[in-house]
PDB file of N, CA and C in Angstrom:
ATOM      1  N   UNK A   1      -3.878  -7.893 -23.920  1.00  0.00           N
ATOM      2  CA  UNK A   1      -3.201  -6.648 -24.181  1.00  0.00           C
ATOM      3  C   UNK A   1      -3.837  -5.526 -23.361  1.00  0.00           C
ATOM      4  N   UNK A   2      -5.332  -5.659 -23.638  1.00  0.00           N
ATOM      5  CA  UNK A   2      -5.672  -4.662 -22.463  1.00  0.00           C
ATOM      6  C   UNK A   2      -5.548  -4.868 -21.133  1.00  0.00           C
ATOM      7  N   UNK A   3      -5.521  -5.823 -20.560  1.00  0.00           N
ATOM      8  CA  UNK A   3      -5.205  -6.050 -19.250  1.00  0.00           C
ATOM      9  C   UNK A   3      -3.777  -4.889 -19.032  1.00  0.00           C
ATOM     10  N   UNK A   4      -2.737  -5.715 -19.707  1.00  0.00           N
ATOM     11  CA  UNK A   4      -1.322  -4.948 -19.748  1.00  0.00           C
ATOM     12  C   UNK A   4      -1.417  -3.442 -19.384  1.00  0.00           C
ATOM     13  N   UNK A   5      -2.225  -3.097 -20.628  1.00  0.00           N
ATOM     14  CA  UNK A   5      -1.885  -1.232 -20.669  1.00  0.00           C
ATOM     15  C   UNK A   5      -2.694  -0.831 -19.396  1.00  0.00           C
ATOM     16  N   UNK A   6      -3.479  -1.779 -18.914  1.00  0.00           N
ATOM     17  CA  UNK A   6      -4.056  -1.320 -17.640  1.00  0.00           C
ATOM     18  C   UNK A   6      -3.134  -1.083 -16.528  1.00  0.00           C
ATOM     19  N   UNK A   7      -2.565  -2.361 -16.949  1.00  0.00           N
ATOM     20  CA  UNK A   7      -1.270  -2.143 -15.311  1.00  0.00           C
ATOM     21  C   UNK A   7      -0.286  -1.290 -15.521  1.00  0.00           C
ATOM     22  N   UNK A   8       0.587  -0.948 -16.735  1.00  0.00           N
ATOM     23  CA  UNK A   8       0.790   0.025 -16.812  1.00  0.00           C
ATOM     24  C   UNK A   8       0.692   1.238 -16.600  1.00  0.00           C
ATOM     25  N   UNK A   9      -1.035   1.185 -17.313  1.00  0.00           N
ATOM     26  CA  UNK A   9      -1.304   3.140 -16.959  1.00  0.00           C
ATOM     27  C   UNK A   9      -1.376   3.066 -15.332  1.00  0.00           C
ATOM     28  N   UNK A  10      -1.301   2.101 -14.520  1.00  0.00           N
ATOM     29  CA  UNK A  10      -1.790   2.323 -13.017  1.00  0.00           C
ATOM     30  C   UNK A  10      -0.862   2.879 -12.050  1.00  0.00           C
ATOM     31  N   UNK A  11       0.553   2.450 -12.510  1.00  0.00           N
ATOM     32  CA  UNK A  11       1.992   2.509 -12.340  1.00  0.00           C
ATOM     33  C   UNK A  11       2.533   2.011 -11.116  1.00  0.00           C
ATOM     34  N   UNK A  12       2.747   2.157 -10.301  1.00  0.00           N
ATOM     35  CA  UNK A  12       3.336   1.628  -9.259  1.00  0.00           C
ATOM     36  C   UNK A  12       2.408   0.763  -7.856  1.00  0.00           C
ATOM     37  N   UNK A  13       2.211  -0.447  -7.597  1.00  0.00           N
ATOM     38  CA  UNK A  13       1.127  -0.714  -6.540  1.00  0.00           C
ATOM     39  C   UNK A  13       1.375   0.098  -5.411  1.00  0.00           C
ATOM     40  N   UNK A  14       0.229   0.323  -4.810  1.00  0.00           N
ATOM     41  CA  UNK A  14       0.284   1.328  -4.091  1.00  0.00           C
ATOM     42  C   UNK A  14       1.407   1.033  -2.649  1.00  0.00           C
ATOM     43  N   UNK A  15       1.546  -0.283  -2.480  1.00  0.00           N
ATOM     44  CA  UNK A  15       2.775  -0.947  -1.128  1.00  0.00           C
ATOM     45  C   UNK A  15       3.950  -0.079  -2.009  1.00  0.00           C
ATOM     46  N   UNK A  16       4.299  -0.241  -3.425  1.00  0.00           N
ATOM     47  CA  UNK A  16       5.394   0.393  -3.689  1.00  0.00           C
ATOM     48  C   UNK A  16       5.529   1.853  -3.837  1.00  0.00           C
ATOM     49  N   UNK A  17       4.794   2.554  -3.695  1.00  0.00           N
ATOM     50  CA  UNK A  17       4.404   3.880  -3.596  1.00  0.00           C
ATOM     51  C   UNK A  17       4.363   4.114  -2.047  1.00  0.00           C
ATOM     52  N   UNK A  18       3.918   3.250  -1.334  1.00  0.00           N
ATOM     53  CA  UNK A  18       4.186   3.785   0.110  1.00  0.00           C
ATOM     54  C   UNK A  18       5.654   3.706   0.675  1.00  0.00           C
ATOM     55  N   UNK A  19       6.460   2.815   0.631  1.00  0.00           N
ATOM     56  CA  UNK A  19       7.756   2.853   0.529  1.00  0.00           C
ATOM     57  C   UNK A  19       8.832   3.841   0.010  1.00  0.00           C
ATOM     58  N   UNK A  20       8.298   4.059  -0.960  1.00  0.00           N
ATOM     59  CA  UNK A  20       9.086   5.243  -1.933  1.00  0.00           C
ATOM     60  C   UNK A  20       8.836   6.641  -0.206  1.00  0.00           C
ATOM     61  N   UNK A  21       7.039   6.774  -0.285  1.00  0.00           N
ATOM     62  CA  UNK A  21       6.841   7.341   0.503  1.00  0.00           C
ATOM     63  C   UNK A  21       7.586   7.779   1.634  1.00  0.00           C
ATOM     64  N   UNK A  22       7.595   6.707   2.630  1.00  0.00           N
ATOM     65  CA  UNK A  22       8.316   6.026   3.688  1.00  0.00           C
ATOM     66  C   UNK A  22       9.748   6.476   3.885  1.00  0.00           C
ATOM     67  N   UNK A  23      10.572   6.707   2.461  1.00  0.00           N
ATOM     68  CA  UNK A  23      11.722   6.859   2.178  1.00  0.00           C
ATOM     69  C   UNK A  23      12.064   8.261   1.829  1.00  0.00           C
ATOM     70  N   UNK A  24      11.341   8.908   2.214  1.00  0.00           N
ATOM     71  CA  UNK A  24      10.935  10.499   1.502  1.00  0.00           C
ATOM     72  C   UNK A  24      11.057  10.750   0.642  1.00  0.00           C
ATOM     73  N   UNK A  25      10.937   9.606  -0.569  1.00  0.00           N
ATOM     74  CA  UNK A  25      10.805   9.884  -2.200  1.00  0.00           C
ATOM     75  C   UNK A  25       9.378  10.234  -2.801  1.00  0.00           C
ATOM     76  N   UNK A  26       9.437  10.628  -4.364  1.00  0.00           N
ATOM     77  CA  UNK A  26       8.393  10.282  -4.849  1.00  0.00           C
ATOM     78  C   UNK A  26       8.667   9.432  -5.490  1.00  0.00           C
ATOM     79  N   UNK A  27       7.157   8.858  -6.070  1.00  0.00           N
ATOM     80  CA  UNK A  27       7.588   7.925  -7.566  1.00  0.00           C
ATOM     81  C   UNK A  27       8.060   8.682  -8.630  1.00  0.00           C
ATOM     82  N   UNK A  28       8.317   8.170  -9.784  1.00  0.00           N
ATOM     83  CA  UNK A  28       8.931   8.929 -10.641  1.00  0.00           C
ATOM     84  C   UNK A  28       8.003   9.389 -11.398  1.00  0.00           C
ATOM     85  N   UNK A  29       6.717   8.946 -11.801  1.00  0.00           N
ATOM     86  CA  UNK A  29       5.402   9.762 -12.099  1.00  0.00           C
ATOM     87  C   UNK A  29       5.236  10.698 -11.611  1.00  0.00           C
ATOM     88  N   UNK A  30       5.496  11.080  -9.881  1.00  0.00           N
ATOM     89  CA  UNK A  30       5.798  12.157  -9.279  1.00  0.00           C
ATOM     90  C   UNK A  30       6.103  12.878  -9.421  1.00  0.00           C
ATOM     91  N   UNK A  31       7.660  12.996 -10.083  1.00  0.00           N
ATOM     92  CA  UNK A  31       8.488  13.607  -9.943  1.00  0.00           C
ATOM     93  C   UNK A  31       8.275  14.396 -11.535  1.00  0.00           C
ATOM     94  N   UNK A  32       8.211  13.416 -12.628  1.00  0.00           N
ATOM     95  CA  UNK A  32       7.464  13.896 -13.993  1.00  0.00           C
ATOM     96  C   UNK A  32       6.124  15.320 -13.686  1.00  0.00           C
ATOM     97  N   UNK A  33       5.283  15.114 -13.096  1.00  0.00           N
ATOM     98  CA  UNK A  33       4.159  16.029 -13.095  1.00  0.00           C
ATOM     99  C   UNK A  33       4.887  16.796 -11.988  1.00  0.00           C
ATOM    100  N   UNK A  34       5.251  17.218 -11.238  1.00  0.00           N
ATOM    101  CA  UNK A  34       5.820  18.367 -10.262  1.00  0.00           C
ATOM    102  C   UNK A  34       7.189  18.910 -11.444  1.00  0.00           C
ATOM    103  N   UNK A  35       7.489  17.742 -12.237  1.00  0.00           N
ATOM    104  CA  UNK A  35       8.866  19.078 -13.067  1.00  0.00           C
ATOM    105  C   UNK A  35       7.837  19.951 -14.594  1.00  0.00           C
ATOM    106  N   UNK A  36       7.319  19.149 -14.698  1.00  0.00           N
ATOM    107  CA  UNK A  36       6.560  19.596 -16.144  1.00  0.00           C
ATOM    108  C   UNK A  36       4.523  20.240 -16.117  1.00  0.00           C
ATOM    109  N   UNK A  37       4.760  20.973 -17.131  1.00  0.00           N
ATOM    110  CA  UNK A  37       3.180  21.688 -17.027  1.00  0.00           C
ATOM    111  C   UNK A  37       2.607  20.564 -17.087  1.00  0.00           C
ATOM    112  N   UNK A  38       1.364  21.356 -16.467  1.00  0.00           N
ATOM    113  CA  UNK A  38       0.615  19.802 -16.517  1.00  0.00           C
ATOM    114  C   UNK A  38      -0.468  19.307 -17.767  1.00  0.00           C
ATOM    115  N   UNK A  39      -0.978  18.347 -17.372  1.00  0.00           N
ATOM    116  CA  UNK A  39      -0.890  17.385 -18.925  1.00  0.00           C
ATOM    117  C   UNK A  39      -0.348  17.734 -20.116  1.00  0.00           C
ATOM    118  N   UNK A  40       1.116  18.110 -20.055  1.00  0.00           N
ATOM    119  CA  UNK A  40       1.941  18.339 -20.878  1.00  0.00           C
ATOM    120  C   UNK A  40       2.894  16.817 -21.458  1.00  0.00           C
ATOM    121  N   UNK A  41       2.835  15.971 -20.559  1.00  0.00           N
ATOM    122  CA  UNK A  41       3.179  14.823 -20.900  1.00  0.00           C
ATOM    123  C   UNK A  41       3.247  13.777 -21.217  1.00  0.00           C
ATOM    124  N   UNK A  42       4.010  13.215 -22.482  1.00  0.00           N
ATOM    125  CA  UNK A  42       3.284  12.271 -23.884  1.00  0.00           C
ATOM    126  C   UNK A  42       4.348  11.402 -23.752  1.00  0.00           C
ATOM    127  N   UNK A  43       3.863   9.884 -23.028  1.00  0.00           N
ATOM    128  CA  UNK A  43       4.621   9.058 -22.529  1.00  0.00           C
ATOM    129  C   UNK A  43       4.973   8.079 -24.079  1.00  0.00           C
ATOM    130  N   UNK A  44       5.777   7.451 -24.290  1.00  0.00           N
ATOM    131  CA  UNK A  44       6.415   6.628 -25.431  1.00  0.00           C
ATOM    132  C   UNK A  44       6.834   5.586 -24.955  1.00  0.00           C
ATOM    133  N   UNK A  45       6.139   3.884 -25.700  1.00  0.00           N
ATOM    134  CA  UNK A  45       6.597   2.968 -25.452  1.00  0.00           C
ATOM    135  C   UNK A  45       6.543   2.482 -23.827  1.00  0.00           C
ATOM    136  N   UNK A  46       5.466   2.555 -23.452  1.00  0.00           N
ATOM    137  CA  UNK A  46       4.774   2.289 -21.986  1.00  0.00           C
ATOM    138  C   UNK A  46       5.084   0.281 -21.387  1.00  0.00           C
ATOM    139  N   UNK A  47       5.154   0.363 -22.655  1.00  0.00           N
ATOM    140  CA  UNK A  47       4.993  -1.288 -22.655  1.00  0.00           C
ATOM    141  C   UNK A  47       6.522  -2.002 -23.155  1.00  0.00           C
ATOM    142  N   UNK A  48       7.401  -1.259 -23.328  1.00  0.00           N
ATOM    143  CA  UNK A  48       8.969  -1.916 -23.434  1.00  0.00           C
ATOM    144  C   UNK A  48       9.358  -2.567 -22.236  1.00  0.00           C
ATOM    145  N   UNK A  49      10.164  -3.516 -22.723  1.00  0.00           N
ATOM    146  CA  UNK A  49      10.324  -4.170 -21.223  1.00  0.00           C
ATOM    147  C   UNK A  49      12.067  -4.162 -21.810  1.00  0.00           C
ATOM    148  N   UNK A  50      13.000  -4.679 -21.083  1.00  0.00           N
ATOM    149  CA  UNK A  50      14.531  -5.074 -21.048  1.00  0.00           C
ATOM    150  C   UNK A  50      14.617  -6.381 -21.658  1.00  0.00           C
ATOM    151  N   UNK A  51      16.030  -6.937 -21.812  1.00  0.00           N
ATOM    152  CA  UNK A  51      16.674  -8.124 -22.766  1.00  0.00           C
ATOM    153  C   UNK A  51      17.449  -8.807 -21.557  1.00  0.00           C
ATOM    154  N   UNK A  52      17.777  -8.092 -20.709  1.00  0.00           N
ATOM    155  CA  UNK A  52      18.704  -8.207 -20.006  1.00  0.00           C
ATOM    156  C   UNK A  52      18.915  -9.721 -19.071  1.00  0.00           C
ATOM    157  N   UNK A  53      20.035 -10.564 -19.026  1.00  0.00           N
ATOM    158  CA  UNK A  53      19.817 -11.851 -18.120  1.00  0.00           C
ATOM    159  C   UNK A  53      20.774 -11.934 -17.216  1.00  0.00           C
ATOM    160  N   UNK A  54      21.311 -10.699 -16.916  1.00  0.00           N
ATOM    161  CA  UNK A  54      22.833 -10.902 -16.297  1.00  0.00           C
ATOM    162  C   UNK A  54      22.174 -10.662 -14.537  1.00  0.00           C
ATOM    163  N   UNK A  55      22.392 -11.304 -13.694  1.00  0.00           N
ATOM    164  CA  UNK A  55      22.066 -10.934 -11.907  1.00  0.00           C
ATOM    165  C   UNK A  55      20.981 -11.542 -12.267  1.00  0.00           C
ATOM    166  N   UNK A  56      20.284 -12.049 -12.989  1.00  0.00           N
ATOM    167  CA  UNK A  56      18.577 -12.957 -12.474  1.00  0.00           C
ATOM    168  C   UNK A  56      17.889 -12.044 -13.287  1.00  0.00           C
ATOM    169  N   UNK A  57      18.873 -10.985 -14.002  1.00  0.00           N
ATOM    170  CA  UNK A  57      17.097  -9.879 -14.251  1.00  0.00           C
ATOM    171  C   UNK A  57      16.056 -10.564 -15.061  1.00  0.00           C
ATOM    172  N   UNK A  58      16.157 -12.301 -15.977  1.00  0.00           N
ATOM    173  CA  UNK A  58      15.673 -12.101 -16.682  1.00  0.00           C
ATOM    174  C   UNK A  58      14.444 -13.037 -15.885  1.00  0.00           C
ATOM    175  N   UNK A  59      14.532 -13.212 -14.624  1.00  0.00           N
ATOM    176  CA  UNK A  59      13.331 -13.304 -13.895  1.00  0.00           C
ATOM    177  C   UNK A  59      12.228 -11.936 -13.211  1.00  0.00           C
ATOM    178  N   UNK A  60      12.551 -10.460 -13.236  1.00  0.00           N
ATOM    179  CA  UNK A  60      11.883  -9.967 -13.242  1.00  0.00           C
ATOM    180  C   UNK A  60      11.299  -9.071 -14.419  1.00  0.00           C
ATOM    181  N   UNK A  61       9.965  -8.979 -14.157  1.00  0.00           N
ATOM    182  CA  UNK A  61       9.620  -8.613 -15.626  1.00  0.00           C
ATOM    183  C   UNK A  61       8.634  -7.876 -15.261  1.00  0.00           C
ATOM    184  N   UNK A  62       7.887  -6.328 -14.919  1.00  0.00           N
ATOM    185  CA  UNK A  62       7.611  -5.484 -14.798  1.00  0.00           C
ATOM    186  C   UNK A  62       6.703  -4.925 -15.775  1.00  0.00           C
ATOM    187  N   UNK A  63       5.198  -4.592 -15.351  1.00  0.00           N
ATOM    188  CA  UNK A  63       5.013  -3.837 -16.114  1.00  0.00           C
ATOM    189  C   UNK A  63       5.647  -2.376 -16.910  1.00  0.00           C
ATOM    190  N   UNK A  64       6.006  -2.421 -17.581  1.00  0.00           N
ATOM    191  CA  UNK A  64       6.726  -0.589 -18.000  1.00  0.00           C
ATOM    192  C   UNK A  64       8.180  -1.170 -18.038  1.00  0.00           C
ATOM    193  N   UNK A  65       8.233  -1.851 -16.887  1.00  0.00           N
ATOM    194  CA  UNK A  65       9.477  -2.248 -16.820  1.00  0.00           C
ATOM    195  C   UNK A  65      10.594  -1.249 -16.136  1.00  0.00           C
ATOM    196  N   UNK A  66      10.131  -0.304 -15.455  1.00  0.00           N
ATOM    197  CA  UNK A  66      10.408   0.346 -14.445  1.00  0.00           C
ATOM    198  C   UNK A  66      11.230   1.946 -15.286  1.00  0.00           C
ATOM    199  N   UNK A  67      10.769   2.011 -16.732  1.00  0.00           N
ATOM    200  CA  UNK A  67      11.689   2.967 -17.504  1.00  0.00           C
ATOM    201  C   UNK A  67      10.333   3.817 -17.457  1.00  0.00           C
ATOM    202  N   UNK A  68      10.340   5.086 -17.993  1.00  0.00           N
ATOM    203  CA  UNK A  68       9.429   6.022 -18.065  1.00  0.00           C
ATOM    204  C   UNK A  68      10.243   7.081 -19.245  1.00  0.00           C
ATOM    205  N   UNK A  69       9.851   6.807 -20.487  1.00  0.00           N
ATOM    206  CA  UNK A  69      10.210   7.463 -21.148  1.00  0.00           C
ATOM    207  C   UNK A  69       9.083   8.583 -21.919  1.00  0.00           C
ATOM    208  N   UNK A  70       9.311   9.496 -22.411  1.00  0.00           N
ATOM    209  CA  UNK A  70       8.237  10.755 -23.270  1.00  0.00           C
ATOM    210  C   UNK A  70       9.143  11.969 -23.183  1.00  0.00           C
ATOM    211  N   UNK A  71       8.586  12.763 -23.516  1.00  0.00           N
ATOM    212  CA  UNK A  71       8.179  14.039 -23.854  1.00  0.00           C
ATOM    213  C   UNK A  71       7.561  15.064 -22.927  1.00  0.00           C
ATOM    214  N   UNK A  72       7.514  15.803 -22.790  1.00  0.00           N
ATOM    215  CA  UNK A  72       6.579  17.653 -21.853  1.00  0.00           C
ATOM    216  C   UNK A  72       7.088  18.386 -21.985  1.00  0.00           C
ATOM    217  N   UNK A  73       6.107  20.029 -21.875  1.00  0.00           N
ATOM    218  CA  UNK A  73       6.831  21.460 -21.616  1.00  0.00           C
ATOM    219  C   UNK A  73       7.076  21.454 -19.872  1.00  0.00           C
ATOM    220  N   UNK A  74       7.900  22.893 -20.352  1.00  0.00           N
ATOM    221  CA  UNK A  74       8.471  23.318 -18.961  1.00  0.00           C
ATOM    222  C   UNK A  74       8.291  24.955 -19.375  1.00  0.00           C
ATOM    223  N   UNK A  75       6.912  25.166 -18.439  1.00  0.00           N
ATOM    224  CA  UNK A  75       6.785  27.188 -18.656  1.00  0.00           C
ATOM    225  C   UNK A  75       7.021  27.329 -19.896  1.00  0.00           C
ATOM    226  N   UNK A  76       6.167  25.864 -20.646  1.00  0.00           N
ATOM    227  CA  UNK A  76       5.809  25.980 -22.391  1.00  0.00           C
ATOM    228  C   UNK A  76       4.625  26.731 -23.159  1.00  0.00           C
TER     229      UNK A  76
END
């Protein structure tokens, strides 16, 4: 279990973060701390993953599972 919340809290490997990069995106952790004050944000259910089997999904399986759900202020 701790392994898990490790890879989790780590979020994206960094090859997939350079890509995003590459692509002139951010990650979506990114994009969370540039919209909201900072450490204003109280992530929920880090560790949900999907049900889903339709296209193969139920061969990928993701830490986080690629959702990012919580809570933050904004000029709170």
């Amino acid at each position: 279990m701790r392994a898990l919340k490790e890879a989790v809290s780590e979020g994206p490997t960094p090859d997939a973060t350079e890509r995003q990069h590459a692509r002139g995106k951010l990650t979506a952790h990114e994009r969370i701390s540039l919209l909201l004050d900072k450490d204003s944000f109280q992530e929920i259910e880090p560790l949900r993953r999907h049900r889903a089997t339709g296209f193969g999904l139920e061969k990928k399986r993701y830490p986080g599972d690629g959702v990012i759900t919580g809570w933050g202020t904004v000029h709170g």
